[in-house]
C-alpha atoms as a PDB file:
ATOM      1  CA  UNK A   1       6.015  -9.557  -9.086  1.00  0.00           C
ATOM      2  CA  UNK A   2       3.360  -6.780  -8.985  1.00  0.00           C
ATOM      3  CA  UNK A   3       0.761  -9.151  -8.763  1.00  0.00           C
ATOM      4  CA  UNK A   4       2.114 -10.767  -5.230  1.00  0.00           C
ATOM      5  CA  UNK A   5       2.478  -6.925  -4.226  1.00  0.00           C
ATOM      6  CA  UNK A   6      -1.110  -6.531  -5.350  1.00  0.00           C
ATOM      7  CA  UNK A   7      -1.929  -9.314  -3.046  1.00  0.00           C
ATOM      8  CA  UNK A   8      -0.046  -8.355   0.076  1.00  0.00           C
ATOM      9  CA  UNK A   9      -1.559  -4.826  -0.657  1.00  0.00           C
ATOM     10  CA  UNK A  10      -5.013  -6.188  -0.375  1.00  0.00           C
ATOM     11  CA  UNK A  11      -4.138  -8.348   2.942  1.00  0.00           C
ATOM     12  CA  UNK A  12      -2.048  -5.863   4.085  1.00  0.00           C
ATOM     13  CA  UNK A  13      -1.598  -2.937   2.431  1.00  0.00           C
ATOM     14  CA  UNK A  14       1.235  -0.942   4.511  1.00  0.00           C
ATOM     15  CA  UNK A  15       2.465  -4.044   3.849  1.00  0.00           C
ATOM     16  CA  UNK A  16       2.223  -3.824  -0.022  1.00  0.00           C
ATOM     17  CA  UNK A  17       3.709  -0.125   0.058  1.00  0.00           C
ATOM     18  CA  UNK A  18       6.347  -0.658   2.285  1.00  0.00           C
ATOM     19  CA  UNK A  19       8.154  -3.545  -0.572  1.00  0.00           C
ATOM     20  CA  UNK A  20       7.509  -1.110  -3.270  1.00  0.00           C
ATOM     21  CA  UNK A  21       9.057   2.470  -1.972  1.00  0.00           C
ATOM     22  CA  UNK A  22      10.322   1.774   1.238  1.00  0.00           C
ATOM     23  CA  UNK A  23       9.933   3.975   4.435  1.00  0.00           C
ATOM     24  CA  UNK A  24       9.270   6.697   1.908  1.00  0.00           C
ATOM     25  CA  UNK A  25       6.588   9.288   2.328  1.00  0.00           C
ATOM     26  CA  UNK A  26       3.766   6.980   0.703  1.00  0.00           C
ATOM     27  CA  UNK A  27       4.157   4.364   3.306  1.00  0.00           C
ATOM     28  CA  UNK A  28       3.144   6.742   6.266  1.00  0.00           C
ATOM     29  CA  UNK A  29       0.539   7.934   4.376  1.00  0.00           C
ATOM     30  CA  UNK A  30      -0.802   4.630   3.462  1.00  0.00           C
ATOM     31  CA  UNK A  31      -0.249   3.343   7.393  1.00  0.00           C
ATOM     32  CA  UNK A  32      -2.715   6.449   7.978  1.00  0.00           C
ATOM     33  CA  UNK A  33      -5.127   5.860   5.911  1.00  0.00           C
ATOM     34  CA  UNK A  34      -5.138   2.438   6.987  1.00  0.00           C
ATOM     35  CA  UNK A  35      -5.901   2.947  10.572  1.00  0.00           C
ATOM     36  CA  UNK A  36      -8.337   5.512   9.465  1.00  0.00           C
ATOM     37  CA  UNK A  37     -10.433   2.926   7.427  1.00  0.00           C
ATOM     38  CA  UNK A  38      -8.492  -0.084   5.544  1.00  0.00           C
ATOM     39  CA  UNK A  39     -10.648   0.494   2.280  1.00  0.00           C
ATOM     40  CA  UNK A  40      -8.852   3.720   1.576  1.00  0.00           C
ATOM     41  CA  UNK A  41      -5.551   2.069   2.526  1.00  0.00           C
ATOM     42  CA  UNK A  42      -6.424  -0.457  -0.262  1.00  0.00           C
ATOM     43  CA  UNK A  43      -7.191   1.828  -2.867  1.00  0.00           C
ATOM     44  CA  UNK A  44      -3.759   3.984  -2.367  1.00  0.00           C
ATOM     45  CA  UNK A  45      -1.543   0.633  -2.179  1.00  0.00           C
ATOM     46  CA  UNK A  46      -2.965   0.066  -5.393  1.00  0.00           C
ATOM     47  CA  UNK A  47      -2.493   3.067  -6.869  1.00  0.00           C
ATOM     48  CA  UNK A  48       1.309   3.417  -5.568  1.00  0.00           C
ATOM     49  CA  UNK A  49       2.036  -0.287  -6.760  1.00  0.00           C
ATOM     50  CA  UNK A  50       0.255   0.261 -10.258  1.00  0.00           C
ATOM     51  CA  UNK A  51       1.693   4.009 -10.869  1.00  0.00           C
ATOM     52  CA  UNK A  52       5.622   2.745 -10.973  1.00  0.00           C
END
């Protein structure tokens, strides 16, 4: 399952944050940093889905 999270995080990557926590903290974050530039919004996803 991580990997189609992985995916979706790479498409999408609010996306990808949002089926792993939720409307949690990390998902604003990550819907920041992906209006401020989607590579950063990439890298977090990634780093939220691989950490738990």
């Amino acid at each position: 399952m991580d990997i189609i999270r992985i995916i979706i995080a790479i498409l999408v990557p609010p996306l990808g944050v949002f089926l792993q926590v939720g409307f949690a903290g990390a998902f604003w974050l990550n819907l920041l940093l992906t209006l401020c530039g989607y590579i950063p919004g990439i890298v977090h996803a990634v780093y939220i889905i691989a950490k738990r």
